[in-house]
Protein backbone atom coordinates (compact mmCIF):
# COMPACT_ATOMS: atom_id res chain seq x y z
CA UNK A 1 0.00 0.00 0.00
CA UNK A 2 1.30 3.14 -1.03
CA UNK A 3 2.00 5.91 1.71
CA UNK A 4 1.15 9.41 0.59
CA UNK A 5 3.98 12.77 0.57
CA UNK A 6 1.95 15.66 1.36
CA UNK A 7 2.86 19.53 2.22
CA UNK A 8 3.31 19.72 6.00
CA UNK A 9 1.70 22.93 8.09
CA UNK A 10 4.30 25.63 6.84
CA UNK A 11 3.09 27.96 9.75
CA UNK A 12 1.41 30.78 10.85
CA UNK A 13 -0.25 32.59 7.61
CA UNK A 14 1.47 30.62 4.93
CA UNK A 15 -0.46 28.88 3.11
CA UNK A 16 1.32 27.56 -0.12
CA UNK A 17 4.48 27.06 -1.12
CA UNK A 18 6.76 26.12 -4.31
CA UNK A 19 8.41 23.25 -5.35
CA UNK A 20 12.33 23.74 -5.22
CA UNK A 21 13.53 20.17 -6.20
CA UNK A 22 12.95 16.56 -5.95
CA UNK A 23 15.67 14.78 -4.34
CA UNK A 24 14.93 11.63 -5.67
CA UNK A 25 13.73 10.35 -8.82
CA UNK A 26 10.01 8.04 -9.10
CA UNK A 27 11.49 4.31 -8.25
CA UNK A 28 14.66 5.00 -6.40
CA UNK A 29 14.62 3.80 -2.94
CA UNK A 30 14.23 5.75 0.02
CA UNK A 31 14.46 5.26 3.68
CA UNK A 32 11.96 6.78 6.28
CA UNK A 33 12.77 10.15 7.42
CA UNK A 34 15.14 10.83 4.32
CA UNK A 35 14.19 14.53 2.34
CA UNK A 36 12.98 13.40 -0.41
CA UNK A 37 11.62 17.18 -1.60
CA UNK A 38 12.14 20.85 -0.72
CA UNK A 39 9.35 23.44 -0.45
CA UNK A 40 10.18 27.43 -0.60
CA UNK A 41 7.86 29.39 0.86
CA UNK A 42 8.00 33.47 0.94
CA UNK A 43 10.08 32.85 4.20
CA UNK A 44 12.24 29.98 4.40
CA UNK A 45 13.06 27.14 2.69
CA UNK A 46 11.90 23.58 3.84
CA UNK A 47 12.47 19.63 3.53
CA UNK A 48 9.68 17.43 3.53
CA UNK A 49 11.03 13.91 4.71
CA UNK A 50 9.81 10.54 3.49
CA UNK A 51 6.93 9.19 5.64
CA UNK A 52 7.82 5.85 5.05
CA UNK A 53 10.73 3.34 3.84
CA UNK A 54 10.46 2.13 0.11
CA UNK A 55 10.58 3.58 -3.25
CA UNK A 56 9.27 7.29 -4.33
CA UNK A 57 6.37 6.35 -6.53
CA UNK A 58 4.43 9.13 -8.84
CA UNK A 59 5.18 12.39 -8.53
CA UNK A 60 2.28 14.21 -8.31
CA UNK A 61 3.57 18.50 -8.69
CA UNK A 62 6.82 18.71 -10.34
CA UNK A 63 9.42 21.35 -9.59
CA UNK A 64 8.47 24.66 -9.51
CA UNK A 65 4.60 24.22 -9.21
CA UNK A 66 2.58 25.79 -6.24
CA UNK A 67 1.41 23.61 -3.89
CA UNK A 68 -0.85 24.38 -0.62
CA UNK A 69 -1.21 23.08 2.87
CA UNK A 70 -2.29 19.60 2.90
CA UNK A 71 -1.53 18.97 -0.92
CA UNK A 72 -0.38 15.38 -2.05
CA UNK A 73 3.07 15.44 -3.72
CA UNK A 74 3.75 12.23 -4.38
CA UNK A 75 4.14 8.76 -2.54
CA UNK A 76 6.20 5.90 -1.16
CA UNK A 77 5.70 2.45 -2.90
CA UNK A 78 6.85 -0.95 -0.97
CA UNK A 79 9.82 -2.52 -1.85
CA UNK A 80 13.62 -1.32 -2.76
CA UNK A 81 13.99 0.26 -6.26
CA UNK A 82 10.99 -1.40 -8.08
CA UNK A 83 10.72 1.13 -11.16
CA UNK A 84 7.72 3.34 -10.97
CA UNK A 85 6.48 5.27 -13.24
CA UNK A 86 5.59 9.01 -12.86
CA UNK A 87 1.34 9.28 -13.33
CA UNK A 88 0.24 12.19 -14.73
CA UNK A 89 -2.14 14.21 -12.41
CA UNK A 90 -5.22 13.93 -14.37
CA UNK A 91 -5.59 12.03 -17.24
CA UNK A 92 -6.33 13.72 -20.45
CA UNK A 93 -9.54 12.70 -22.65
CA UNK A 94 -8.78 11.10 -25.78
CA UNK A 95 -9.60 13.98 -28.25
CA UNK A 96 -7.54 16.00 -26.26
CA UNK A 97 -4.43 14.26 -26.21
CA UNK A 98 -3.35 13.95 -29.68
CA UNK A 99 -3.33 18.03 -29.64
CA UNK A 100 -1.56 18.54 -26.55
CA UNK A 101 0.10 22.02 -26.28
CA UNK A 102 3.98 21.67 -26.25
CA UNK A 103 5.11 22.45 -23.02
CA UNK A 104 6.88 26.18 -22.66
CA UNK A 105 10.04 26.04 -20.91
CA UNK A 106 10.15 27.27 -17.69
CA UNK A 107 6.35 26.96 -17.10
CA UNK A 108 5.66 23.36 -15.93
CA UNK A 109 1.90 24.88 -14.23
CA UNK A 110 0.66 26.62 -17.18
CA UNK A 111 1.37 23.79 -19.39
CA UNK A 112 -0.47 21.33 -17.39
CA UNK A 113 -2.94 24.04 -16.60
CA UNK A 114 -3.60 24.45 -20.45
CA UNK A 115 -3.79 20.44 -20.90
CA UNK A 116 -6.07 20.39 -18.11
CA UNK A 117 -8.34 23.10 -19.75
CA UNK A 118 -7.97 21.55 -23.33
CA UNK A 119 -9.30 18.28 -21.81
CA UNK A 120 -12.63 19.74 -20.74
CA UNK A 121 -15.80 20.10 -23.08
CA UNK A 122 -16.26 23.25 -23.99
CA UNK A 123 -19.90 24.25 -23.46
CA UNK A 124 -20.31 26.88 -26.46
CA UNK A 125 -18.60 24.45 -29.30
CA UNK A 126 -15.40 24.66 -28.72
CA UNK A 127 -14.56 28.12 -28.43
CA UNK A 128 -13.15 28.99 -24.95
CA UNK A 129 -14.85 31.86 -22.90
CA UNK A 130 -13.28 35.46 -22.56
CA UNK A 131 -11.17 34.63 -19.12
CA UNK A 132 -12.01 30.48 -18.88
CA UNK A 133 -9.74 28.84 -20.62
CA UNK A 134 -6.40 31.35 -19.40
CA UNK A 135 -3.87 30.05 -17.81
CA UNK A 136 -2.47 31.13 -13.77
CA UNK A 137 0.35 32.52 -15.67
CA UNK A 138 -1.28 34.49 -18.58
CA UNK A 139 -4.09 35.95 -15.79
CA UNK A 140 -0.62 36.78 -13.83
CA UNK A 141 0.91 38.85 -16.46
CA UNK A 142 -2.35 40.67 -17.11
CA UNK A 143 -3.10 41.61 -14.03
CA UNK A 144 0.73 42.99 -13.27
CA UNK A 145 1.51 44.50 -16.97
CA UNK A 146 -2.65 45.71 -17.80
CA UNK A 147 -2.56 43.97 -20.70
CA UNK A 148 -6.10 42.55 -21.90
CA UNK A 149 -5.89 38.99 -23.13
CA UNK A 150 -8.98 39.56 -25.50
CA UNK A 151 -6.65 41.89 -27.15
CA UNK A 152 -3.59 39.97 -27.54
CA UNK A 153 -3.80 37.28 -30.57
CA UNK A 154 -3.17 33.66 -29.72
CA UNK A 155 -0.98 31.39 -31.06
CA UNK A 156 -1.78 28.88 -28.68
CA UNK A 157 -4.77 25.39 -29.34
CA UNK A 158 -8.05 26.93 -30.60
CA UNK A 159 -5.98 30.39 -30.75
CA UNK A 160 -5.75 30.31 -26.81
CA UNK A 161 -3.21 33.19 -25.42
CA UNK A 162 -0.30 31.50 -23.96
CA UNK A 163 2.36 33.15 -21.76
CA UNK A 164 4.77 34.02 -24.41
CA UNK A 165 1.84 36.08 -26.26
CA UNK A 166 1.69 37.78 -23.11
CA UNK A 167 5.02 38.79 -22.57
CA UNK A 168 5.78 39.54 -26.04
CA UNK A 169 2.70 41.46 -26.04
CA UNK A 170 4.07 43.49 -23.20
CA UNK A 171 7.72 43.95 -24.62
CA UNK A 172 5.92 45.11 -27.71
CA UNK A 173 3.40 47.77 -26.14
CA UNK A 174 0.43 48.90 -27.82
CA UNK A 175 -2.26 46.83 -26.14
CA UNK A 176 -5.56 47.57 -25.02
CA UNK A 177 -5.26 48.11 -21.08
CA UNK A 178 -7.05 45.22 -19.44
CA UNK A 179 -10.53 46.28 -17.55
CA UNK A 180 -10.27 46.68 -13.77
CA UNK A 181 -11.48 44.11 -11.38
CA UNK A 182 -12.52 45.83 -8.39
CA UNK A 183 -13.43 42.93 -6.37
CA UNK A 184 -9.84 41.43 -6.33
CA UNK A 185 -6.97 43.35 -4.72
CA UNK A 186 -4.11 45.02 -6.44
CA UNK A 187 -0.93 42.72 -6.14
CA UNK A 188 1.73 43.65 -3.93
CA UNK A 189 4.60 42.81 -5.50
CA UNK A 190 6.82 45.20 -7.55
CA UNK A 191 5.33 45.48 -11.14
CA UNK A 192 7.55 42.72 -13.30
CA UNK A 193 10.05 45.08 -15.64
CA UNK A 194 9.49 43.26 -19.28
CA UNK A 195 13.02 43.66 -21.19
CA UNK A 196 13.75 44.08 -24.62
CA UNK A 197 15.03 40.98 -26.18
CA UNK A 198 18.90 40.65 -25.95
CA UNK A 199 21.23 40.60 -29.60
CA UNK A 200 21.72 36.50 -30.74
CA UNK A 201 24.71 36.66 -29.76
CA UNK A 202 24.02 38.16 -25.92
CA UNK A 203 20.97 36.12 -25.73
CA UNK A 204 22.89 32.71 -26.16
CA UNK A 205 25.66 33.60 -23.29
CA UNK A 206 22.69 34.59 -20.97
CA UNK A 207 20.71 32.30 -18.17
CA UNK A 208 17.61 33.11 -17.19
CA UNK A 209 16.85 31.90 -13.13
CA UNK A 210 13.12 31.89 -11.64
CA UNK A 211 13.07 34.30 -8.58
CA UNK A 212 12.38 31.52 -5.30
CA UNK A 213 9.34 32.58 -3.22
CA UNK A 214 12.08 34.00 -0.44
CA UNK A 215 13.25 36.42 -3.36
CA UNK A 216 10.08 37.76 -4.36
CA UNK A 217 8.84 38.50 -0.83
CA UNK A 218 12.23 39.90 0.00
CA UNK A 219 11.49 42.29 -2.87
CA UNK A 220 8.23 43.27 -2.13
CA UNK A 221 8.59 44.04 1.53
CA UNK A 222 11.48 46.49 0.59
CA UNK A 223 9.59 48.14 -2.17
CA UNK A 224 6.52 48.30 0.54
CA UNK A 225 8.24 49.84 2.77
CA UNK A 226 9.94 52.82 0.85
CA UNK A 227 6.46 53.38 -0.80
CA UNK A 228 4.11 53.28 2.19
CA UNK A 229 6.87 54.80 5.70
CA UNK A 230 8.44 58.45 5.21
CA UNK A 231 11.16 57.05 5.61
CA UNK A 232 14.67 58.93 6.70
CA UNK A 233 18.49 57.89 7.55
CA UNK A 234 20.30 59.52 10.32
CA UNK A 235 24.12 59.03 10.86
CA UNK A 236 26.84 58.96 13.72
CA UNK A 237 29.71 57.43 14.81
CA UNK A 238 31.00 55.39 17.49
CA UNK A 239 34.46 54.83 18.76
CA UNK A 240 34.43 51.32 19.50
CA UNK A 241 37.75 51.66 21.91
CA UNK A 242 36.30 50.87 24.84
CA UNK A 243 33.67 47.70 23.60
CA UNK A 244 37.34 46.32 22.04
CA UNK A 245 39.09 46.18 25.02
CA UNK A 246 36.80 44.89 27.21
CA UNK A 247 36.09 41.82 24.61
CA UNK A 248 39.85 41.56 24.45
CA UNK A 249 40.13 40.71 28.10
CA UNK A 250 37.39 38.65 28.43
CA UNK A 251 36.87 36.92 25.19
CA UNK A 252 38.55 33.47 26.31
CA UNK A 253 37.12 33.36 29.74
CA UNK A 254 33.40 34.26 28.45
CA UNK A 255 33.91 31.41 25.79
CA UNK A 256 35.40 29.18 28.29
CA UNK A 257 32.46 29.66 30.45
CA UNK A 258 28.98 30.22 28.10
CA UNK A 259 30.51 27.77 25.55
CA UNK A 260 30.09 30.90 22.94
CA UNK A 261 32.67 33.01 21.49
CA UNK A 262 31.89 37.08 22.83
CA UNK A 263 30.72 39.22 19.40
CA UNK A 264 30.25 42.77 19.23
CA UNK A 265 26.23 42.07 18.58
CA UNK A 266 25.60 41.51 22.23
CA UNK A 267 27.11 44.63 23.14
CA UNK A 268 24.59 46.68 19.93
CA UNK A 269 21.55 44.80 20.97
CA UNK A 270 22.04 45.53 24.58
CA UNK A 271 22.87 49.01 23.78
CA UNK A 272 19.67 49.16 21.18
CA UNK A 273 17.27 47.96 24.17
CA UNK A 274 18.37 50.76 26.46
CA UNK A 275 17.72 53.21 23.59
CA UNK A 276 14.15 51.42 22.72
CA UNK A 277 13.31 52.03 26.79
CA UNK A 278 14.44 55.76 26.25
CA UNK A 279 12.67 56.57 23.03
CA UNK A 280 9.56 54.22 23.02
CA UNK A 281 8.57 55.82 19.72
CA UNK A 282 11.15 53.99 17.71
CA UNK A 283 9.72 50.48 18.82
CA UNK A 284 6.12 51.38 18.04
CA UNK A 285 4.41 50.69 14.47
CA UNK A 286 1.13 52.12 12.85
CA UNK A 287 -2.33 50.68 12.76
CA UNK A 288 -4.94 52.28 10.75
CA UNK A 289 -4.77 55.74 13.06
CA UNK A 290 -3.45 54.15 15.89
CA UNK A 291 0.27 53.87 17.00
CA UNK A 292 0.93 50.76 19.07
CA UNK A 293 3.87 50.96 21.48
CA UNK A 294 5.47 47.54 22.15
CA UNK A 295 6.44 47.50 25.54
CA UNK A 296 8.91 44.25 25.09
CA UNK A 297 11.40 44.08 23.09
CA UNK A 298 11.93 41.28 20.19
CA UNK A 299 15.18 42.46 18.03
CA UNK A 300 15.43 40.84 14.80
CA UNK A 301 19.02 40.19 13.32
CA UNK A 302 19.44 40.39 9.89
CA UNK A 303 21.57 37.36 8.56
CA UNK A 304 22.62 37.08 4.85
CA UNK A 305 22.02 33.54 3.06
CA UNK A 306 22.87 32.14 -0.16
CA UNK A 307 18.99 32.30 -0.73
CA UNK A 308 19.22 35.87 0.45
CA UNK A 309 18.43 38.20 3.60
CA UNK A 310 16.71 36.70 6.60
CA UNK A 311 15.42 38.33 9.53
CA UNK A 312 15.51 35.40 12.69
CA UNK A 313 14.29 37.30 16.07
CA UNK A 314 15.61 37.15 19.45
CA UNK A 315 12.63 37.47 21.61
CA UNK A 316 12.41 39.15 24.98
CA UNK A 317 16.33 40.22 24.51
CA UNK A 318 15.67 42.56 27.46
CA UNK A 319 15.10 39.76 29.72
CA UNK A 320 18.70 37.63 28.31
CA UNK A 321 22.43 38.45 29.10
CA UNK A 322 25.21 38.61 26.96
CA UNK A 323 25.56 35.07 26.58
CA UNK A 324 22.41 34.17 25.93
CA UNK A 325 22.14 36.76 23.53
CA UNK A 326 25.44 35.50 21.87
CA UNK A 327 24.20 31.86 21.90
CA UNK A 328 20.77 32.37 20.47
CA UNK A 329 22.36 34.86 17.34
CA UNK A 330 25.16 31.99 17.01
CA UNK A 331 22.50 29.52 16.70
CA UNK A 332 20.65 31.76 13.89
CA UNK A 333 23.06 32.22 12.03
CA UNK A 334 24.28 28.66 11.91
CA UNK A 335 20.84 27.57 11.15
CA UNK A 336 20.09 30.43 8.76
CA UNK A 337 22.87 29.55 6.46
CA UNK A 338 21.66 25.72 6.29
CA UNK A 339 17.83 26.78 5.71
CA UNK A 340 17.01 25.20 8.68
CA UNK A 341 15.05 28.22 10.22
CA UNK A 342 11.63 27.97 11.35
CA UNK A 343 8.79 30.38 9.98
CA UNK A 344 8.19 31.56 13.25
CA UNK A 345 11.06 32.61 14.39
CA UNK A 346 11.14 35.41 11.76
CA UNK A 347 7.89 36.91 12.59
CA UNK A 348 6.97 39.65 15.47
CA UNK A 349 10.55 41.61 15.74
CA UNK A 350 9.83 45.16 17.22
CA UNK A 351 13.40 46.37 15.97
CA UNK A 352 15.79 45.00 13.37
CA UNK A 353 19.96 45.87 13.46
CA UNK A 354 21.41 44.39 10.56
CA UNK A 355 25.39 44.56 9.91
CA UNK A 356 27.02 45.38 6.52
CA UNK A 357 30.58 45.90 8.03
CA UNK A 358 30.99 42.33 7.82
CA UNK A 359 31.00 42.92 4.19
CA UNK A 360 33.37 45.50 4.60
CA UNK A 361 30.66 48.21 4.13
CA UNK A 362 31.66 51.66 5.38
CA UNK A 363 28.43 53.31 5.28
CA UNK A 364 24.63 52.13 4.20
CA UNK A 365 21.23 53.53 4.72
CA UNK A 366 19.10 50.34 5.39
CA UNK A 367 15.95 50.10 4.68
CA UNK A 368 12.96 49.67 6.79
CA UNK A 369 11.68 46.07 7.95
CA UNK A 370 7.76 46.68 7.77
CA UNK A 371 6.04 47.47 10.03
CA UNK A 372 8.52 48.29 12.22
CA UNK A 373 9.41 51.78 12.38
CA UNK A 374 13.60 51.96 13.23
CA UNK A 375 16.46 49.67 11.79
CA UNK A 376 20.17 50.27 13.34
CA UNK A 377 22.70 50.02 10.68
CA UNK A 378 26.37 48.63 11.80
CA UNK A 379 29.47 48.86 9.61
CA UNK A 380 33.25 48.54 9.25
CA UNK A 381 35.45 49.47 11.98
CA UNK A 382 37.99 51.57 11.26
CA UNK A 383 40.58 53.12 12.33
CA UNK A 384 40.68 56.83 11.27
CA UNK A 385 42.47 60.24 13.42
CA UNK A 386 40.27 62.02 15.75
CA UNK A 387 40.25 64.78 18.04
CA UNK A 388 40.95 63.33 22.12
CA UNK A 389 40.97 66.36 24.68
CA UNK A 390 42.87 68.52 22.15
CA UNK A 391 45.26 65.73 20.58
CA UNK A 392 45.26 63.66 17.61
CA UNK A 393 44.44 59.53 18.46
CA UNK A 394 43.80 56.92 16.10
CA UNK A 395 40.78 55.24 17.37
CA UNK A 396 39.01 52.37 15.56
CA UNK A 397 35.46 54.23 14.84
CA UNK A 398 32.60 52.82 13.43
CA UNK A 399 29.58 54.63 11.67
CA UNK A 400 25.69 54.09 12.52
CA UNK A 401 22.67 54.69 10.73
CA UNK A 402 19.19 54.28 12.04
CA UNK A 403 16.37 54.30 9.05
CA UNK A 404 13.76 55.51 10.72
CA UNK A 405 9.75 56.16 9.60
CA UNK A 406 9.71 59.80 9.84
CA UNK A 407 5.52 59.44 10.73
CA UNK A 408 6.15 57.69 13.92
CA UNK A 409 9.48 59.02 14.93
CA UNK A 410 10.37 62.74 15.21
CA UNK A 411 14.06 64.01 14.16
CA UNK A 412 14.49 64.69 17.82
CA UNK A 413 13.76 61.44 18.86
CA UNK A 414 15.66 60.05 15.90
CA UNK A 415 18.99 61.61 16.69
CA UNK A 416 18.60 61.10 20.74
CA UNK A 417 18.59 57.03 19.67
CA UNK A 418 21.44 57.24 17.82
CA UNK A 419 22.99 59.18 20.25
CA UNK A 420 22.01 56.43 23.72
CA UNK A 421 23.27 54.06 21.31
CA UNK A 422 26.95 55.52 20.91
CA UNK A 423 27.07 56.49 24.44
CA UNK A 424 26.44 53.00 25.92
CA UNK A 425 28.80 51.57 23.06
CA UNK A 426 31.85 53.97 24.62
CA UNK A 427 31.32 53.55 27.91
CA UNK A 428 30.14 49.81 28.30
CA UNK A 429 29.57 50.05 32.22
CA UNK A 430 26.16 52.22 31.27
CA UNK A 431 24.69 48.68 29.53
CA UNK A 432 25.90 46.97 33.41
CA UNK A 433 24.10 49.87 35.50
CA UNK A 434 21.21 50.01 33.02
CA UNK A 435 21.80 54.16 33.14
């Protein structure tokens, strides 16, 4: 008896995901527990493990379809590498089959989409109704380019509109705009840029990569946020003299005794916390035509991943010391990198700090993490000449920037953060006595 694959709970308000690869192929064997697929969602990335011992039978959504909660991907056969054959998901009727669309390349849905359409009767004689018979992809493209697919010619079965009419309808310009549908919402994410086509020669050195679902949302929150917050970048700078030294004594004896290695991150979201208790403005967010002050404090930590920026959050950081700030960051970031963060543990930050000096950037103005109405910007540290009680010093300095949403957060109030921040970063006993 066959044991069914299906998409796992993916969290609080996720509901689908996408099909990043199959790790095994329909009659290899597998053993229970093993991934055999990987889901991306618009937060993290996820293995779905094999329910049972045996060999993957059919494979029921191929890579890069979009799959919801609860949705059967495929199954586990008895037995130990017994071929089996992929089924398709719905058989096609007879008269359909012979004039199957060729498939478009790099559109597995709308190909089985269109097959799946083509199969079905069509109730006026063949010819398909204004907005029936269009594929997810081709209603996609109008909706985010406002081009009307009645006005597009198709060169698809029965003179259907495929995707590629749509696009090179787009690229070409000159299409009727496609009516308004004021019962479903606009679409969030940043209107798709249709380029011209590259020279022959261009075009054959080029390769063209599907965005992942972390990519897309990762582009749309950014976009949101410099559209919808007034949103501003203050600047100072820090020396970081005194934060040094005192890691430089204790570095070995903290990692000796919390099993952790002693950052600088403790010491900024420490510092960031007493700021947040001093200027409650910057960890408050809009709703509707209320502001909500948060009166805890969850600091999100921006991590970079090959699959791009991630925001883990360390909850209640108030409440934790250095160590167990250190620890649970450590553990993020570990985790982060391997994909192995749950969706939860990105959601409900009150304040982000994110770091580009590990990248060796000198100065940045970081953008917003909606709905949240500050992010602290760290850098490089570097050592540069400044003025010490009328003398010249080389001090290793590091500049800050706070993005802040100017309808929350006052300049005032802006500048006085940036300012608690610096002043518990130079003299580290302030973070001890909580002054």
């Amino acid at each position: 008896m066959a044991t069914e694959i299906r998409v796992p709970t993916l969290g609080e308000s996720v509901t689908e995901a996408t099909i990043g690869r199959w790790f095994k192929k329909p009659g290899e064997a597998v053993k229970q527990d093993e991934p055999v697929v990987e889901l991306e969602t618009d937060k993290v990335t996820l293995e779905v493990p094999a329910p049972a011992a045996g060999v993957l039978g059919a494979i029921e959504a191929g890579d890069g379809e979009t799959v919801g909660v609860g949705a059967l991907l495929g199954s586990i056969e008895a037995g130990e590498g017994a071929a089996a054959k992929e089924a398709p998901k719905e058989p096609a009727k007879k008269e359909a089959k012979a004039e199957e669309p060729k498939p478009i390349k790099d559109d597995a849905n709308e190909t089985k989409s269109r097959a799946k359409e083509d199969a079905k009767p069509k109730a006026n004689g063949g010819a398909a109704p204004a907005d029936a018979g269009l594929a997810p992809s081709v209603r996609r493209i109008s909706d985010e380019a406002g081009i009307d697919p009645s006005t597009v010619k198709g060169t698809g079965k029965d003179g259907r509109v495929t995707k590629g009419d749509m696009l090179a309808a787009a690229e070409g310009g000159g299409q009727a705009k496609a009516p308004e549908r004021p019962s479903a919402p606009q679409p969030q994410a940043p209107t798709p840029q249709f380029r011209a086509p590259s020279a022959t020669d261009d075009a054959a050195r080029e390769e063209r990569v599907r965005m992942t679902k972390l990519r897309q949302t990762i582009a749309r929150r950014l976009k949101d946020a410099q559209n919808t917050a007034a949103m501003l970048t203050t600047f100072n700078e820090v020396d970081m003299t005194e934060v040094m030294a005192l890691r430089a004594k204790y570095k070995d004896t903290f990692e000796k005794k919390h099993g952790v290695k002693l950052g600088f991150m403790g010491f900024f979201v420490k510092a960031v916390i007493q700021a947040l208790k001093d200027i409650p403005s910057v960890n408050a967010e809009i709703d509707g035509t209320d502001l909500v002050y948060k009166n805890y404090y969850h600091v999100g930590i921006a991590v970079g991943t090959e699959r791009g920026l991630v925001v883990p959050v360390v909850r209640d950081a108030d409440l934790m010391g250095l160590a167990g700030i250190e620890k649970t960051i450590s553990d993020f970031g570990r985790r982060a990198r391997d994909g192995k963060l749950g969706i939860e543990e990105m959601q409900g930050g009150t304040f982000t700090i994110t770091n580009g000096g590990i990248y060796g950037s000198l100065m940045s103005t970081p953008i917003l993490n909606a709905p949240q109405s500050g992010i602290l910007g760290m850098h490089k540290i570097q050592e540069r000449p400044m003025a010490i009680g009328g003398k010249v010093e080389v001090r290793p300095m590091m500049y800050l920037a706070l993005s802040y949403d100017h309808r929350i957060v006052d300049g005032k109030e802006a500048v006085t953060f940036l300012v608690r921040v610096k002043e518990s970063l130079e003299d580290p006993a302030r973070l001890v006595m909580d002054l």
